[in-house]
C-alpha atoms as a PDB file:
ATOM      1  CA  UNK A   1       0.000   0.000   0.000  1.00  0.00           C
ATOM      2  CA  UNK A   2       1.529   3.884  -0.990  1.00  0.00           C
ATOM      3  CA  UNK A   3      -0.067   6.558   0.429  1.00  0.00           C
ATOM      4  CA  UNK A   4       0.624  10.005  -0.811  1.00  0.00           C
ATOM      5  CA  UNK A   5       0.250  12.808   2.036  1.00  0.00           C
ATOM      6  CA  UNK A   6      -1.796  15.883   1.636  1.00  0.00           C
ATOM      7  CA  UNK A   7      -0.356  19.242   2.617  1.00  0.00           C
ATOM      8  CA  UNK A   8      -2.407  21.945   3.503  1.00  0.00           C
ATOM      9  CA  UNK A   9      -0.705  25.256   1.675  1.00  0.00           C
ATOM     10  CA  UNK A  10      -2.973  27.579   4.546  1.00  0.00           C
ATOM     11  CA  UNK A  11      -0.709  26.641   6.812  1.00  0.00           C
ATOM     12  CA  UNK A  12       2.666  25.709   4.765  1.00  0.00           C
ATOM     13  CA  UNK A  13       6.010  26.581   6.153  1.00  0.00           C
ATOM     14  CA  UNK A  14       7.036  28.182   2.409  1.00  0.00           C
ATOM     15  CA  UNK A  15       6.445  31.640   1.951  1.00  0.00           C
ATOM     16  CA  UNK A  16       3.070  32.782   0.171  1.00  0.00           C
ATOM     17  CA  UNK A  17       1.236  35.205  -0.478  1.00  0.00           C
ATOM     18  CA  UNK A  18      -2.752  35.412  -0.664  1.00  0.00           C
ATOM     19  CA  UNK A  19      -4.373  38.345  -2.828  1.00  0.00           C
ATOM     20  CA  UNK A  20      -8.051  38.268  -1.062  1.00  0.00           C
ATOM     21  CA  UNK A  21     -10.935  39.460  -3.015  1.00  0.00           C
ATOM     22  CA  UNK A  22     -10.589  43.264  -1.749  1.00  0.00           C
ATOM     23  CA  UNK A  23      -7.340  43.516  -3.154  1.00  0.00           C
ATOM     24  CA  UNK A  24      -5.241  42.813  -0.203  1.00  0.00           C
ATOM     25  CA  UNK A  25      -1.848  40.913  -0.626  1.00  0.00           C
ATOM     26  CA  UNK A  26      -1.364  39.218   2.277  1.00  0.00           C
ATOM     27  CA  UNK A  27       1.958  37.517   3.414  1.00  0.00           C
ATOM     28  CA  UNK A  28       1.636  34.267   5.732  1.00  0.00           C
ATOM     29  CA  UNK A  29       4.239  33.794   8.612  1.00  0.00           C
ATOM     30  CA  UNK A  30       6.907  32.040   6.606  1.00  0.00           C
ATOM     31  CA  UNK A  31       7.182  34.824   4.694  1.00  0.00           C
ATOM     32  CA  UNK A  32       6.779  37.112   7.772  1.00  0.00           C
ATOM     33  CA  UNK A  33      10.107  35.000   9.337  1.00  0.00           C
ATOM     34  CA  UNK A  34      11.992  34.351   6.580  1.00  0.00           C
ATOM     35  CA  UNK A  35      11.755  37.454   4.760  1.00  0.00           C
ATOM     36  CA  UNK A  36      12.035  39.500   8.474  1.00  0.00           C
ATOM     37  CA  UNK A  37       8.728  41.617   7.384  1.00  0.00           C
ATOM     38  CA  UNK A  38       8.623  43.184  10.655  1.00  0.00           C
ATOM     39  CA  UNK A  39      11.854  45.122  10.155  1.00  0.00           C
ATOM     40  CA  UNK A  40      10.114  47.455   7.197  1.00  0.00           C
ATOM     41  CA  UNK A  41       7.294  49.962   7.083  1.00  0.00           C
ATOM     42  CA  UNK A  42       6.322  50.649   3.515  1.00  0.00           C
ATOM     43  CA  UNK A  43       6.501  48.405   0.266  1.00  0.00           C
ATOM     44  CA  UNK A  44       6.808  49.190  -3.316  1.00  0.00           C
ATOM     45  CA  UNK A  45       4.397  47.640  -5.914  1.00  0.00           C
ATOM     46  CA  UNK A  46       5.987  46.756  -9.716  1.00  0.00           C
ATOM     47  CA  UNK A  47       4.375  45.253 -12.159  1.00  0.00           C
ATOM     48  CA  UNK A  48       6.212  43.264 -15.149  1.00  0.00           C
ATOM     49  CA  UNK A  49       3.593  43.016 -17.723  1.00  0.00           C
ATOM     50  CA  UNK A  50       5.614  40.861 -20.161  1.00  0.00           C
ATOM     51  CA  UNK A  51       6.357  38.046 -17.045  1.00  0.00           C
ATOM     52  CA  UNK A  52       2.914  38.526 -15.215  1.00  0.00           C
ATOM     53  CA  UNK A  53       5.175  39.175 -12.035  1.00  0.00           C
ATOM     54  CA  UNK A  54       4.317  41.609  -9.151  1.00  0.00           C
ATOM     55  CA  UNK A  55       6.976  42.911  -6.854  1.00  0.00           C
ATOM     56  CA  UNK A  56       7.426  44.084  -3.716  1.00  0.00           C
ATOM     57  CA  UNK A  57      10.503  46.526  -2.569  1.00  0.00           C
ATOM     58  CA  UNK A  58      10.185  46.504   0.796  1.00  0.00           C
ATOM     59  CA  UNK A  59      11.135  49.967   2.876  1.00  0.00           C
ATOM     60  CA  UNK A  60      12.275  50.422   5.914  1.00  0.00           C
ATOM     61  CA  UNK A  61      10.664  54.169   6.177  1.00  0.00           C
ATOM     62  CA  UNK A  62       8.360  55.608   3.920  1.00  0.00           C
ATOM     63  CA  UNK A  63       8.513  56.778   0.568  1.00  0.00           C
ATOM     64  CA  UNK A  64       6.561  58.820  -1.905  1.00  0.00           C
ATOM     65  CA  UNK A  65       4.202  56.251  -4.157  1.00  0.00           C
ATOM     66  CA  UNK A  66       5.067  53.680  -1.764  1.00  0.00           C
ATOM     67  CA  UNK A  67       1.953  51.920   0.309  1.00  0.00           C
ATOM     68  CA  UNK A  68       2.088  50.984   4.414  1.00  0.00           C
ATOM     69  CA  UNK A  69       2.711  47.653   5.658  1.00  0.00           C
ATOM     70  CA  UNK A  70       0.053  46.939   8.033  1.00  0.00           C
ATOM     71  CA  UNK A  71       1.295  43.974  10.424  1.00  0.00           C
ATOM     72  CA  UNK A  72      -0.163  41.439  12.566  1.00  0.00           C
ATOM     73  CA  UNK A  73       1.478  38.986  15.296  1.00  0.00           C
ATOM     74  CA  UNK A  74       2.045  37.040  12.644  1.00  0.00           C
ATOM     75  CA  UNK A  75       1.206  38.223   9.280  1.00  0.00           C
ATOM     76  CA  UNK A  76       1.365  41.483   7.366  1.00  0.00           C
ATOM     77  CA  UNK A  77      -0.840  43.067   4.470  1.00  0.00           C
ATOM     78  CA  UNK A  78      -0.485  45.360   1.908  1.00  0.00           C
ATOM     79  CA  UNK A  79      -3.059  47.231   0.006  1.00  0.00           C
ATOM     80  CA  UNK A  80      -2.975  46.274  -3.712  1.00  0.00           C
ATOM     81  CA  UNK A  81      -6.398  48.036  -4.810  1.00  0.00           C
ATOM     82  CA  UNK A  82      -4.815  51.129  -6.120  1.00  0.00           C
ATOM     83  CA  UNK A  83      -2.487  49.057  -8.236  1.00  0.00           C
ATOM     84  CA  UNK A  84      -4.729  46.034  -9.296  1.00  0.00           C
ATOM     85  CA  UNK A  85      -7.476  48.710 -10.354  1.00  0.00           C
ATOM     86  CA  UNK A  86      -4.358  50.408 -12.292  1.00  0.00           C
ATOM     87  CA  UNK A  87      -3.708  46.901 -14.029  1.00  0.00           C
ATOM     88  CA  UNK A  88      -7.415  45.954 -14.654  1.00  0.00           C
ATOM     89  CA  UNK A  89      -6.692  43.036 -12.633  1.00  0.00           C
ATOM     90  CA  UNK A  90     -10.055  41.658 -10.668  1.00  0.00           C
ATOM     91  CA  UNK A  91      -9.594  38.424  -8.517  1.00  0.00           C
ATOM     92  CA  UNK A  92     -13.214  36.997  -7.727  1.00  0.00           C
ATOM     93  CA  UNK A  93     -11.632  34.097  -5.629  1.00  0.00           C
ATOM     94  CA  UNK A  94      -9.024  34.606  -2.912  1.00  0.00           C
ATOM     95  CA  UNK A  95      -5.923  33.593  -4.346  1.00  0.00           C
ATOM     96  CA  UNK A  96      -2.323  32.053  -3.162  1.00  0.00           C
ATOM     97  CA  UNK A  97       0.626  32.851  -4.971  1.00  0.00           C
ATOM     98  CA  UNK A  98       4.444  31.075  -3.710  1.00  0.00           C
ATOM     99  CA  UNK A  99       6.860  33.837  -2.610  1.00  0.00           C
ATOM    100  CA  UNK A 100      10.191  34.043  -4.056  1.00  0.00           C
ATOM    101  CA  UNK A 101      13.219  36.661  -3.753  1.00  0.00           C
ATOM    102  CA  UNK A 102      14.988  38.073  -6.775  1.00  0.00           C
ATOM    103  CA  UNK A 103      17.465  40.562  -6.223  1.00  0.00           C
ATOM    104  CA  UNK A 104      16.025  42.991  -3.935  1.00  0.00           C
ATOM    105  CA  UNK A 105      12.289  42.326  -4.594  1.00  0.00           C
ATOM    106  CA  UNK A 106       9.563  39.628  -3.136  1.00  0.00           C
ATOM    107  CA  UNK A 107       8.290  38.800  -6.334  1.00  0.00           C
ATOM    108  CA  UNK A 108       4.921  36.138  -7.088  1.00  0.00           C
ATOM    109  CA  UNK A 109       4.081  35.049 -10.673  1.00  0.00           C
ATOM    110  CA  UNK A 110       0.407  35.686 -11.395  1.00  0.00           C
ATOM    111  CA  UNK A 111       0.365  32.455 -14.030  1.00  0.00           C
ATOM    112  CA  UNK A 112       1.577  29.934 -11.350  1.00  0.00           C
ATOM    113  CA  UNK A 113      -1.315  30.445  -8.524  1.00  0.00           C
ATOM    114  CA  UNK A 114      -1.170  27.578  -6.102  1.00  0.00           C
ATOM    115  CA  UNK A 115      -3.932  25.399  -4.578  1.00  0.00           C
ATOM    116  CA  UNK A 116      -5.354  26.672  -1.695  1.00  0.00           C
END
């Protein structure tokens, strides 16, 4: 007999991020620990249209254009409305999205959603 295990990705230990239907991005605790998201204040949003990539340069104090990272015990948010409206991007179903760095951005590809 072989089983094969489920994991739940709600509660994973890789970094992800969830865009929610009101257009929060919202970064679980692995990425809260790994990428030490308590030590900034303020995020920038990018978009690379060709890649379907959004990016996050995260602050450490604010600056102009830049949007406030709102932080939990455990967790930390990000308003993406301004920019998702920008992009005519709409998510109807809460989404998850794996968290990866490149360079000096948090980065999630938009084509490669993961099951929730």
């Amino acid at each position: 007999m072989t089983f094969e295990f489920y994991k739940d990705v709600r509660t994973s230990e890789f970094p992800q991020l969830t865009i929610t239907t009101d257009n929060n991005f919202t970064f679980n605790k692995a990425a809260f620990v790994e990428f030490e998201l308590s030590e900034y204040s303020h995020a920038m949003l990018a978009y690379d249209k060709e890649q379907k990539k959004i990016a996050f340069k995260l602050l450490k104090e604010a600056e102009f254009g830049a949007r406030k990272i709102v932080k939990g015990k455990r967790n930390c948010m990000i308003s993406g409305k301004g920019l998702l409206k920008f992009l005519n991007i709409e998510f109807t179903e809460v989404s998850h999205f794996r968290l990866e760095k490149e360079d000096d951005f948090l980065v999630i590809q938009l084509l490669e959603e993961i099951m929730p």
